[in-house]
Protein backbone atom coordinates (compact mmCIF):
# COMPACT_ATOMS: atom_id res chain seq x y z
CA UNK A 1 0.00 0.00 0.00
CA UNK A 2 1.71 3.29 -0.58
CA UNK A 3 3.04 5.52 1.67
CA UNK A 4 1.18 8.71 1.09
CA UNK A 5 0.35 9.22 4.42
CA UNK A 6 2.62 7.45 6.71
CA UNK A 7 4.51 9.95 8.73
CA UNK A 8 1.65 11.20 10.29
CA UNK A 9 1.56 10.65 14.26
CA UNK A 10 -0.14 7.71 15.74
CA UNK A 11 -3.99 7.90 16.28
CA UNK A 12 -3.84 8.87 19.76
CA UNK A 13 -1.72 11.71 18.93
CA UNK A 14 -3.79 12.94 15.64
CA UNK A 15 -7.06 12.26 17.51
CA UNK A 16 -6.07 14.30 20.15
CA UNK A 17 -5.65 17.49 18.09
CA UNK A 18 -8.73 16.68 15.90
CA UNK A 19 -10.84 16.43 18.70
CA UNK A 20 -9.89 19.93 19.88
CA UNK A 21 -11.02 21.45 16.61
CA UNK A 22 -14.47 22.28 17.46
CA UNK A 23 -14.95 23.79 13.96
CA UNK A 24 -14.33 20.27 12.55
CA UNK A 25 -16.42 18.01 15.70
CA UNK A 26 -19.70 20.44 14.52
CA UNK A 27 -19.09 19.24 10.88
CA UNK A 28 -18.18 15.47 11.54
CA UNK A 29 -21.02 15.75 14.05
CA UNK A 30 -24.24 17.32 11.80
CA UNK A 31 -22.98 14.89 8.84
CA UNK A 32 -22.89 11.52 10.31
CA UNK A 33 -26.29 12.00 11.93
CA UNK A 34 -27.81 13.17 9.22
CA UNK A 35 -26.75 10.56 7.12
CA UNK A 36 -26.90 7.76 9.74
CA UNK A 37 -30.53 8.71 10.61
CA UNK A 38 -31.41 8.67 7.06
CA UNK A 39 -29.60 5.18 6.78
CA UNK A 40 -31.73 3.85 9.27
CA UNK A 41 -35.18 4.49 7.29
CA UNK A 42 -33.98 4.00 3.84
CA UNK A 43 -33.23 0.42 5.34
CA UNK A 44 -36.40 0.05 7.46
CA UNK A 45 -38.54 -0.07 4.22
CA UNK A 46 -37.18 -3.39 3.40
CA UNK A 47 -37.92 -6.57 5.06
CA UNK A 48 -35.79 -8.46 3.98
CA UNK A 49 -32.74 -6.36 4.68
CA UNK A 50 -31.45 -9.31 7.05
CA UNK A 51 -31.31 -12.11 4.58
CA UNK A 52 -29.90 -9.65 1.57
CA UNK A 53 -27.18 -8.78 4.30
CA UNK A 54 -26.43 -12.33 4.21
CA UNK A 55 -26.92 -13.35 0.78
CA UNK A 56 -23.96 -10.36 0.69
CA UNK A 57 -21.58 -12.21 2.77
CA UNK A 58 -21.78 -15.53 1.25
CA UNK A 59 -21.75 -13.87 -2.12
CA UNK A 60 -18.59 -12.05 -0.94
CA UNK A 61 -16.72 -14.89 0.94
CA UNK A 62 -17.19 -17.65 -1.80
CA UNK A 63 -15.37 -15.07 -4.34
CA UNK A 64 -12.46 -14.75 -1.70
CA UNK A 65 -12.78 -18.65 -1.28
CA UNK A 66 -11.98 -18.61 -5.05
CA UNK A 67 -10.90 -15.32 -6.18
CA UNK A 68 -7.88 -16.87 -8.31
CA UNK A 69 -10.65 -18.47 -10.76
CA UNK A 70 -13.13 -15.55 -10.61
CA UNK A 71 -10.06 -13.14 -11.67
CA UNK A 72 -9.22 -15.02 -14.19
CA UNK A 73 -12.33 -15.70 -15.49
CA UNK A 74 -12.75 -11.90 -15.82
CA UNK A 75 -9.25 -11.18 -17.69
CA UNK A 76 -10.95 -13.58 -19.93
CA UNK A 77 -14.36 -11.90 -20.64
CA UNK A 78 -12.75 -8.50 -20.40
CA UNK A 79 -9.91 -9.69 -23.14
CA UNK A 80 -12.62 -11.12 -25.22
CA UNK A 81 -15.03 -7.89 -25.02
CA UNK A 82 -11.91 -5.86 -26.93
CA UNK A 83 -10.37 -4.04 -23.30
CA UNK A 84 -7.24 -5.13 -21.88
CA UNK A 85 -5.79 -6.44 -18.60
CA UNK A 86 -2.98 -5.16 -16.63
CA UNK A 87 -1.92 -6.92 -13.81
CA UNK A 88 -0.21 -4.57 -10.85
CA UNK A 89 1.15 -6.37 -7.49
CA UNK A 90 1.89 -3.20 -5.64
CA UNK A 91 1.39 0.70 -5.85
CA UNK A 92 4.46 1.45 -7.73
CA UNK A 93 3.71 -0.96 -10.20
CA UNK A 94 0.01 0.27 -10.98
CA UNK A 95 1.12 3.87 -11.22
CA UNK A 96 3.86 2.81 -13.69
CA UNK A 97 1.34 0.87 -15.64
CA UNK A 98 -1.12 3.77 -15.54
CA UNK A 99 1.81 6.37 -16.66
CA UNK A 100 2.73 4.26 -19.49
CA UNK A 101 -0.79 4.08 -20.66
CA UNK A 102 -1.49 7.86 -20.63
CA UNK A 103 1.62 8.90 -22.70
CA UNK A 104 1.16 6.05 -25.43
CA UNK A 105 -2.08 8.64 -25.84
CA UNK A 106 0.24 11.47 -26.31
CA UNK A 107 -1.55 13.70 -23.54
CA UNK A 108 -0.82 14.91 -20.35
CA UNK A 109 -3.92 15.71 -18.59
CA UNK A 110 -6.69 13.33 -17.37
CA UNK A 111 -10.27 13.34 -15.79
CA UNK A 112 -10.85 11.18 -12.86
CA UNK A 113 -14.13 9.26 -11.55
CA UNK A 114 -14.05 9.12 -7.97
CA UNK A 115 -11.46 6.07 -6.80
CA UNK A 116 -10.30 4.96 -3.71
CA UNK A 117 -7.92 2.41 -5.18
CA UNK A 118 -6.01 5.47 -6.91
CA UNK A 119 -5.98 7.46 -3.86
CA UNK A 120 -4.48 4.56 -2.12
CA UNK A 121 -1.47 4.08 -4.52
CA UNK A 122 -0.56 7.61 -4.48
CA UNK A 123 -1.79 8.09 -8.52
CA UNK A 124 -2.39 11.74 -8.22
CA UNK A 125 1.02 12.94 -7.11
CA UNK A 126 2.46 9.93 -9.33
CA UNK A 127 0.92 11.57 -12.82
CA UNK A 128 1.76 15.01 -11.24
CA UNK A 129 5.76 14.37 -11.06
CA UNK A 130 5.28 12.52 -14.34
CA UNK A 131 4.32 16.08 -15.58
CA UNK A 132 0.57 14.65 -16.24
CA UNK A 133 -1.96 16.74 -14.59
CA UNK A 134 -4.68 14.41 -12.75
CA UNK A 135 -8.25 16.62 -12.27
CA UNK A 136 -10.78 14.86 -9.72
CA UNK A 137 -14.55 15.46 -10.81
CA UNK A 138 -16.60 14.09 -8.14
CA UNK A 139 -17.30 17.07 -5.79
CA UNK A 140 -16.19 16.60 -2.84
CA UNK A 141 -12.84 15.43 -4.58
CA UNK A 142 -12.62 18.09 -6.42
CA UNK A 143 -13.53 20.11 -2.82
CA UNK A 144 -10.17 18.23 -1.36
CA UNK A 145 -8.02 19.19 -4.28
CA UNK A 146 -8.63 22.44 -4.69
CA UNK A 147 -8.11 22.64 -0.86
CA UNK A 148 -4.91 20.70 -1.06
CA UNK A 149 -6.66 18.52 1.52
CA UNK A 150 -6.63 14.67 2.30
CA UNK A 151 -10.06 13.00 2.26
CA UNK A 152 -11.64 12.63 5.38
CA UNK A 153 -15.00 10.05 4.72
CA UNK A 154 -15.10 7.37 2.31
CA UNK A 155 -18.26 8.13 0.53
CA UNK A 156 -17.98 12.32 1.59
CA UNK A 157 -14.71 12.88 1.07
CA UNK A 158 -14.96 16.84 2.25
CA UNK A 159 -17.35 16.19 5.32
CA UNK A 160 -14.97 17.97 7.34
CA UNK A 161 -15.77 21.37 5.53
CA UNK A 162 -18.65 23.29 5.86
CA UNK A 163 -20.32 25.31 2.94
CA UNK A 164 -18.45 28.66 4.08
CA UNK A 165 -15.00 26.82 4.14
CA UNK A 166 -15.94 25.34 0.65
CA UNK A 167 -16.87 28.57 -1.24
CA UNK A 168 -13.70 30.25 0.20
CA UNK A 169 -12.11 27.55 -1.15
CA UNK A 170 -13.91 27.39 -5.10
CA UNK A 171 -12.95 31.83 -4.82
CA UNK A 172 -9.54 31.43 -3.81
CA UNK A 173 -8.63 27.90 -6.20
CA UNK A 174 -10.90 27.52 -9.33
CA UNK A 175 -8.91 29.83 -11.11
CA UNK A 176 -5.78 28.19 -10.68
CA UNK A 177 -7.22 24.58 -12.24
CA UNK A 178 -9.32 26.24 -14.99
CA UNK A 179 -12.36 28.10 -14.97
CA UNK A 180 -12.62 30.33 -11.93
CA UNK A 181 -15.28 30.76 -9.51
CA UNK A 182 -18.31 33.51 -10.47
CA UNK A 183 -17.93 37.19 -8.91
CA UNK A 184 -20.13 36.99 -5.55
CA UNK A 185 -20.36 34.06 -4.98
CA UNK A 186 -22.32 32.60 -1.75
CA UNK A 187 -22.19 29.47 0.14
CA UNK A 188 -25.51 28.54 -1.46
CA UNK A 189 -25.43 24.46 -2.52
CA UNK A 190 -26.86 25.57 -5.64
CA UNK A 191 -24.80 27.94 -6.69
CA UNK A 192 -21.47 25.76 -5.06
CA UNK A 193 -22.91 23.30 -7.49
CA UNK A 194 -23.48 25.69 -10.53
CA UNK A 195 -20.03 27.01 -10.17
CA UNK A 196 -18.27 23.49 -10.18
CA UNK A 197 -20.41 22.42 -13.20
CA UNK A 198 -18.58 25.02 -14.83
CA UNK A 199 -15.40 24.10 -13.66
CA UNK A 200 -15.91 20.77 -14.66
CA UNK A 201 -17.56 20.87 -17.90
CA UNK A 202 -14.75 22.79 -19.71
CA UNK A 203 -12.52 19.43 -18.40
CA UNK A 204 -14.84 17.18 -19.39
CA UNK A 205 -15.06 18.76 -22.84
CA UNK A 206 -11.15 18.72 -23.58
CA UNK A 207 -10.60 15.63 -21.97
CA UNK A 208 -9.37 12.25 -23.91
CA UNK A 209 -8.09 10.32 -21.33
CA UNK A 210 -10.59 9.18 -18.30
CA UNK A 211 -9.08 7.25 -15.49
CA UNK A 212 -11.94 5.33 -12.85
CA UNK A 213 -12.14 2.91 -10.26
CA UNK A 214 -15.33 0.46 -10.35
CA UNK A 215 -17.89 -0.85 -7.27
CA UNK A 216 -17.56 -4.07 -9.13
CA UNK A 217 -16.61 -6.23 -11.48
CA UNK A 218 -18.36 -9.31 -13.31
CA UNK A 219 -16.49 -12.41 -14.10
CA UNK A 220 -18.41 -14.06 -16.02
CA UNK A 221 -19.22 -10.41 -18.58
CA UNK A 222 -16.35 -8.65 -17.99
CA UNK A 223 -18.35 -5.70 -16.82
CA UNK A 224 -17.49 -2.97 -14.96
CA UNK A 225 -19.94 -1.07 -12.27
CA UNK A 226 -19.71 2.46 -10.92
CA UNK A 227 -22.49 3.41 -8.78
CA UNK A 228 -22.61 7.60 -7.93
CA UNK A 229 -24.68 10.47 -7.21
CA UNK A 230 -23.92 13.09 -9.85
CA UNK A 231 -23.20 12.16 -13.41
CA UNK A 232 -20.14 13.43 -13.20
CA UNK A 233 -18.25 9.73 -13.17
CA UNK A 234 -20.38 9.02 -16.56
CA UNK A 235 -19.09 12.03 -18.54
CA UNK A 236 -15.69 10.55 -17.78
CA UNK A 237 -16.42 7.23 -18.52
CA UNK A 238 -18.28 7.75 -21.84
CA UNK A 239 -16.67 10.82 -23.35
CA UNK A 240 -12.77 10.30 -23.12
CA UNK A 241 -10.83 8.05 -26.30
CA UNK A 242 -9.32 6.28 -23.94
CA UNK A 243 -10.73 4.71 -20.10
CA UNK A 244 -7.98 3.70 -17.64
CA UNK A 245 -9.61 1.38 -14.66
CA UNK A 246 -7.49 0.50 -11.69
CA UNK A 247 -9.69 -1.93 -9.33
CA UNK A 248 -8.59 -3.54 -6.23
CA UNK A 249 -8.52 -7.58 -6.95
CA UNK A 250 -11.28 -8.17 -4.14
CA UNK A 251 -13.98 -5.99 -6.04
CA UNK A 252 -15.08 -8.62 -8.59
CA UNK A 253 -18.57 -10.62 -8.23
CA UNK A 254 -19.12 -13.67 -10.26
CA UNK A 255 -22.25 -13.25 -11.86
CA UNK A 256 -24.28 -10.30 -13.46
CA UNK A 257 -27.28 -11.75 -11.13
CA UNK A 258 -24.66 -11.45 -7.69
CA UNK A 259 -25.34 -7.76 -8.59
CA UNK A 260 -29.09 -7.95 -7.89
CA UNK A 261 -27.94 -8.31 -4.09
CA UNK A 262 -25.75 -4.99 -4.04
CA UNK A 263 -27.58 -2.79 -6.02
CA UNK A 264 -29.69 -3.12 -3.13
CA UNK A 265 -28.00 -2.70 -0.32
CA UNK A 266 -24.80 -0.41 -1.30
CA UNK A 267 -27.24 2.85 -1.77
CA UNK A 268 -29.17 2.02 1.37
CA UNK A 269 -26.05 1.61 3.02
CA UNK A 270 -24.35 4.82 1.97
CA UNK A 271 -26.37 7.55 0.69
CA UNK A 272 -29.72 6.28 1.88
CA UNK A 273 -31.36 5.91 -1.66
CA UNK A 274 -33.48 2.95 -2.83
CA UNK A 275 -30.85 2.93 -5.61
CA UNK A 276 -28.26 5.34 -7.09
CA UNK A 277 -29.00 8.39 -9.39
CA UNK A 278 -26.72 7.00 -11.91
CA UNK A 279 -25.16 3.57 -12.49
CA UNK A 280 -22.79 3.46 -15.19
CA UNK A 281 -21.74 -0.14 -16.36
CA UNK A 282 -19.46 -0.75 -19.43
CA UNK A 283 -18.11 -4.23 -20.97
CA UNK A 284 -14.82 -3.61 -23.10
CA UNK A 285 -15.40 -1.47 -25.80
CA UNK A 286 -18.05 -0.97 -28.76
CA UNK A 287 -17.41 0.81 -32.11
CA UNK A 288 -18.71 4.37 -32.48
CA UNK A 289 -20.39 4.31 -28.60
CA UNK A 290 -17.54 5.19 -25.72
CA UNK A 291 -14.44 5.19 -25.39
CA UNK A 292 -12.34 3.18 -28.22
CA UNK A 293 -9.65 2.07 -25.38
CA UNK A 294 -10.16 0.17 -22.22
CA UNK A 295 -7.68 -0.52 -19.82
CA UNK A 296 -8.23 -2.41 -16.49
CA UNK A 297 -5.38 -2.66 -14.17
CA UNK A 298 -6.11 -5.07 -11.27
CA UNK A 299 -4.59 -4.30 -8.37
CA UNK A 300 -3.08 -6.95 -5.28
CA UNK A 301 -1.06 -4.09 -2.91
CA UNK A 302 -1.21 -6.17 -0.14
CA UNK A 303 -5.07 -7.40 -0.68
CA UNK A 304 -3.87 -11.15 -0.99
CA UNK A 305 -1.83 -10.71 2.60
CA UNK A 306 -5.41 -10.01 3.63
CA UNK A 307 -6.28 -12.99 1.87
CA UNK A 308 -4.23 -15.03 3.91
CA UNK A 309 -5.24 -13.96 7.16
CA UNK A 310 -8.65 -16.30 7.91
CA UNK A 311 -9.90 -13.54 10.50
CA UNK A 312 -9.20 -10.52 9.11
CA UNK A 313 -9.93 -11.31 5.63
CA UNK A 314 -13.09 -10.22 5.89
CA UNK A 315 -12.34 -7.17 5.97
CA UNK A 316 -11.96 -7.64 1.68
CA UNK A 317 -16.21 -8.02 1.79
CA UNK A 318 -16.26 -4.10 1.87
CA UNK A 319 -18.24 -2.53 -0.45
CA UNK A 320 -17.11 0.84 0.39
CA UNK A 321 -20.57 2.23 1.59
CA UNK A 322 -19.26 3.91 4.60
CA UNK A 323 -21.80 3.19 7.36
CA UNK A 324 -19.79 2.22 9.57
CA UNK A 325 -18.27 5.72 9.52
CA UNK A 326 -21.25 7.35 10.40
CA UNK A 327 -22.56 5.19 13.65
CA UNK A 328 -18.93 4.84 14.87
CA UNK A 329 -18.00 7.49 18.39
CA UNK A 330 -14.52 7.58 17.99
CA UNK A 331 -14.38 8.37 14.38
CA UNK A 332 -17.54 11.13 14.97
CA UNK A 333 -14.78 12.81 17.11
CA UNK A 334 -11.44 12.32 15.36
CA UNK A 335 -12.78 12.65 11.71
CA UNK A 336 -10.86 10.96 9.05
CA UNK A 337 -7.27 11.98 8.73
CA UNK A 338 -6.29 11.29 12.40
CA UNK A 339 -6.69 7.63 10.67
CA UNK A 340 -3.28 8.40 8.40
CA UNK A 341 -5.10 6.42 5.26
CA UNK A 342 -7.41 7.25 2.63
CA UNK A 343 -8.99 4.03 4.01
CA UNK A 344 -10.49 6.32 7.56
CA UNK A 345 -12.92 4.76 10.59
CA UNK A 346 -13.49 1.07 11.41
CA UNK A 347 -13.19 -0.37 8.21
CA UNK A 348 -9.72 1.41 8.06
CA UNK A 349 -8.65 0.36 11.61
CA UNK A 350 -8.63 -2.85 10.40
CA UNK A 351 -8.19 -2.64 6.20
CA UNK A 352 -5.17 -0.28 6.49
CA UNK A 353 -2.88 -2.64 8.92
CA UNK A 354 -3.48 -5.34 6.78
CA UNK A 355 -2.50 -3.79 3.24
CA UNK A 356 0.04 -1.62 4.61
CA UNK A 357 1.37 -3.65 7.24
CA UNK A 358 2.18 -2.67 11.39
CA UNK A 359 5.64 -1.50 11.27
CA UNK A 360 4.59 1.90 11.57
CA UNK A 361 3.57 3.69 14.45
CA UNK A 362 0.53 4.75 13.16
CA UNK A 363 -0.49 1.39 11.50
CA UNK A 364 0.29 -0.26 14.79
CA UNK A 365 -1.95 2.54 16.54
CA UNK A 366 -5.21 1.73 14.43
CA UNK A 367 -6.51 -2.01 15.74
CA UNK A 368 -7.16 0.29 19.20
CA UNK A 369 -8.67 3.57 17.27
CA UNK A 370 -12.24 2.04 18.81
CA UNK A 371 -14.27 1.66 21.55
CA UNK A 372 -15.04 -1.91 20.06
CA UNK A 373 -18.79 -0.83 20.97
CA UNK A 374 -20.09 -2.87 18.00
CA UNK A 375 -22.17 -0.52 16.25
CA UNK A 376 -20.09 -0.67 13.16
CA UNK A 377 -20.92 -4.53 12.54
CA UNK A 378 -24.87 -3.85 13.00
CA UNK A 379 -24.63 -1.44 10.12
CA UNK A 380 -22.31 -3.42 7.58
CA UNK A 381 -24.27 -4.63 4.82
CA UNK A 382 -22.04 -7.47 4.23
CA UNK A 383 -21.87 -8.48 8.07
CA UNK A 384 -18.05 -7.59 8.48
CA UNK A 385 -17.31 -8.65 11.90
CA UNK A 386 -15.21 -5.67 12.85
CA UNK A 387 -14.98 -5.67 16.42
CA UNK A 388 -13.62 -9.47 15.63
CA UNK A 389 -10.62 -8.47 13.35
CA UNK A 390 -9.31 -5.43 15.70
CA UNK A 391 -8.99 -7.41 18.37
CA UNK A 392 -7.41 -10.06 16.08
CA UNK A 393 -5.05 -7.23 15.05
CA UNK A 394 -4.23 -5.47 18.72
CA UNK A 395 -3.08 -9.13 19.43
CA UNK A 396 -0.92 -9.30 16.30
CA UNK A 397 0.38 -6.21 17.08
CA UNK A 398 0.85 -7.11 20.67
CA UNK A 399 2.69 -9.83 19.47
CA UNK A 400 5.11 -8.26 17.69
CA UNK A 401 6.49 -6.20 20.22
CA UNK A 402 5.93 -2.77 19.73
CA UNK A 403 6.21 -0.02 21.39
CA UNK A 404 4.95 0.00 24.89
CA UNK A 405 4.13 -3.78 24.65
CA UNK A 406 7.72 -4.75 25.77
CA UNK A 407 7.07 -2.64 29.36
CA UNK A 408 3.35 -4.53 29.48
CA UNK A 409 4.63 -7.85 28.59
CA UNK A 410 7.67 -7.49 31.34
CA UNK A 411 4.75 -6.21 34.11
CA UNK A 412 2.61 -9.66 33.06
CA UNK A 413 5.38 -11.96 33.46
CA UNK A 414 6.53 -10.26 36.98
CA UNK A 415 2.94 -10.57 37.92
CA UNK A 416 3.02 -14.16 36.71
CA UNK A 417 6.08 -14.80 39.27
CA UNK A 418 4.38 -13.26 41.96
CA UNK A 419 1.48 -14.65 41.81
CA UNK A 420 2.99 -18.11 41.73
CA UNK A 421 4.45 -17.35 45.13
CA UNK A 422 2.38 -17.00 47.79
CA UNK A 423 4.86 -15.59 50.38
CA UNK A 424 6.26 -12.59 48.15
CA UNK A 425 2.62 -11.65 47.02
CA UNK A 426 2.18 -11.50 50.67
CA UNK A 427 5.02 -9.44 51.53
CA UNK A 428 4.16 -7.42 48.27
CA UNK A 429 0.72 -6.82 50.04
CA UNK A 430 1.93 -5.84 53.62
CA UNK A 431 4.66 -3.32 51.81
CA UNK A 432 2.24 -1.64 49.57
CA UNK A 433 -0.29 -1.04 52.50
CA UNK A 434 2.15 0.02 55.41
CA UNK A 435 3.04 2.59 52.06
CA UNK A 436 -0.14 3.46 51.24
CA UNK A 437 -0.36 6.75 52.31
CA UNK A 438 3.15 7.95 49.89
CA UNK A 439 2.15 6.31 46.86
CA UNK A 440 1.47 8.22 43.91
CA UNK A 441 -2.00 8.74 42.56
CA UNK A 442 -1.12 9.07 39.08
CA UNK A 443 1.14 6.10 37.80
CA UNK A 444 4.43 6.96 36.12
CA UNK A 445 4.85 6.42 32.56
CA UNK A 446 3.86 7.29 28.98
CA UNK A 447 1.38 4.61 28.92
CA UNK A 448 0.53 3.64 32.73
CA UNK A 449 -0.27 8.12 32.67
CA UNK A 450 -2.72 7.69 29.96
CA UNK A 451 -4.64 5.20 32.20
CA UNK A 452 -4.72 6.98 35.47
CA UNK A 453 -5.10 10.95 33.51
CA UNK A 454 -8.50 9.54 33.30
CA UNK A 455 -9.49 6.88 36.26
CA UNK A 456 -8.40 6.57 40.31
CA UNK A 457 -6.19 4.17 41.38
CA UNK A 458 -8.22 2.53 43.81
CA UNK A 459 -7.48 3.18 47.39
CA UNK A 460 -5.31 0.56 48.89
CA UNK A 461 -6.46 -0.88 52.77
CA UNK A 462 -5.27 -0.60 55.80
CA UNK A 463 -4.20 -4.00 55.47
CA UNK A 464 -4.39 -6.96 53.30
CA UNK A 465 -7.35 -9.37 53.27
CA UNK A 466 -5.49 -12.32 54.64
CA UNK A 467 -3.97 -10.70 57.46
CA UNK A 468 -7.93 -9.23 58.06
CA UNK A 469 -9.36 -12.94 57.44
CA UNK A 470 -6.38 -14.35 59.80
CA UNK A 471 -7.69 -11.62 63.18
CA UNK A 472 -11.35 -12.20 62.06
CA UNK A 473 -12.01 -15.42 61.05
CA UNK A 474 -9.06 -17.68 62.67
């Protein structure tokens, strides 16, 4: 996975300053629960919602059962439907694939679809050092780049800006991507809108290269699915010479019919809708209708480590819908970036470490950015057990040693000792009440501090319970 944002402090360091933005806790807090509460009707209607959850899950864990024969499969329909195949096992070798592609067209600009896949390989600032200019056209992309800003949701990618931050941010930016902003304009949604149709239409217009991600991918068609809100993804998918697709390997479904059961839940799940405004699905290519070129470039990046892991590859179910951003306390607080991936709340905590890895101290950080309340797996519409995997990862991580689990691993196995003799934990006992009145009330320590910053140490007694039991009950 690349490396885009690695650097950044460890969760409980970035949480810590998020959370005393109140500017951003008003925004994190009026989105989620608008879209959460929303969520929670659009999903009442149906009552069935249970057994298409699980029809999801089986759907999703037979493909991972045989995702070598499913991706194959698909490099066969795709092939056969006149697009090609790239295969890409890490970031660096997807954004070298993808570079190649774009000059064999001779230009060096390109329109994007909204992708997280591309945003997790780094793609962007890849094309931009290439000397290939890379223009996002979903909105609240195009909010974060014109910002210079990370993404902060997975489905709202600017939910950490308000409409006031965003129109100082369309007056002050436009003009240096393109078309600039109108004279006077207001923090209005419809004329925020107006303004980046605009924007967006002169790209659109000029552009002959298109690169996407997809929701999914049929094996046995070859076709591709992007689900989304504004029409904005089809003008790059249909009106470019040339389509560029880089997937992640876990996205493909095996049948057209498999579809039936996500089509369903996915807008439910994220925007609320009984289905998306637009749904754009293309098979290869087709004389005279869409682009002439198709590329798909399937990317691994650390997705069959996942694989591997029978716990936490579940975590490879994800369809991206983003509920369990929106019921989850700790990321309503910390918003996205404290996460350090483009991959931010529960599903990250437990997608990122895998992909990426825990040699980092903010990889190793994310199995414990949760209160492991359990809200997240109510909402998942493919029944991720996330509470499951983080504590599957905190023990990995545990495991490994890291930092501030060699001091808690020492304390266990001096406790062990102790505890296995009867006559020191009884002297231990007599010393630490005879003391009781010097010892701290904090506990020293980076990590014993954190504990005791926010709980009392409980008061020790007079004296210990067998020397009590001994005058009492001899």
């Amino acid at each position: 996975m690349s490396g885009t944002f690695v650097g950044m402090p460890a969760f409980p360091e970035a949480a810590r300053e998020a959370v005393g933005d109140p500017t951003l806790r008003a925004n994190l807090r009026h989105a989620t629960h608008t879209i959460r509460d929303k969520r929670a009707r659009a999903v009442a209607e149906l009552d069935d919602w249970a057994a298409l959850r699980e029809a999801g899950r089986r759907i999703k864990d037979r493909t991972l059962r045989h995702l070598d024969t499913y991706l194959l499969q698909l490099e066969e329909s795709v092939t056969a439907a006149g697009g090609s195949v790239h295969w890409a096992a890490d970031a660096e070798e997807a954004n070298r694939i993808v570079t190649e592609l774009v000059r064999a067209t001779g230009e060096t600009e390109v329109v994007k679809v909204k992708s997280m896949a591309t945003q997790e390989i780094g793609l962007n600032e890849h094309l931009e050092a290439e000397g290939i200019a890379a223009y996002e056209t979903d909105l609240a992309e195009l909010i974060v780049q014109l910002g210079e800003d990370r993404p902060s949701h997975i489905l709202v990618p600017a939910i950490h800006r308000n409409r006031g931050e965003i129109r100082d941010i369309f007056r002050d930016r436009m003009g240096h991507w393109g078309r600039p902003a109108p004279e006077g304009l207001s923090d209005t949604p419809a004329e925020l809108a107006e303004a980046a149709r605009l924007h967006l239409r002169e790209k659109f217009l000029r552009a002959r290269v298109g690169i996407s991600g997809a929701n999914f991918m049929v094996a046995e068609t070859g076709t591709l699915v992007v689900v989304e809100s504004e029409g904005n993804g089809r003008m790059c998918l249909t009106l470019p010479e040339t389509l560029i697709s880089v997937v992640g390997i876990e996205k493909v479904v095996p049948t057209w019919r498999d579809l039936e059961v996500f089509l369903q839940t996915l807008p439910r799940s994220s925007t609320a809708e009984r289905m998306n405004p637009y749904t754009s699905m293309w098979t290869g290519t087709a004389d005279g209708d869409g682009p002439a070129a198709f590329h798909l470039v399937l990317l691994d990046n650390g997705r069959t480590d996942a694989l591997a892991d029978e716990v936490g590859r579940q975590a490879l179910r994800c369809i991206r819908c983003s509920a369990c951003l929106n019921v989850c306390p700790v990321y309503e607080r910390a918003g996205g970036h404290a996460y350090g991936s483009v991959y931010p709340g529960p599903i990250g905590a437990i997608l990122t470490p895998q992909l990426r890895g825990t040699a980092s101290e903010v990889d190793a950080s994310l199995p414990y950015a949760s209160s492991l309340c359990g809200a997240c797996y109510e909402v998942c519409p493919v029944a991720i057990d996330i509470p499951e995997v983080l504590v599957h990862l905190r023990e990995k991580v545990a495991g490994e040693g890291g930092k501030g689990h060699r001091l808690e691993r020492a304390a266990v196995k001096a406790s062990t000792w102790v505890l296995d003799h009867p006559g020191a934990l009884a002297t231990g006992e007599r010393l630490a009440s005879a003391a009781r009145k010097a010892l701290p009330r904090r506990l020293p320590g980076p990590g014993a501090r954190q504990w005791t910053d926010h709980r009392d140490l409980p008061e020790l007694p007079e004296e210990p319970f067998r020397d009590w039991w001994r005058k009492n009950r001899a």
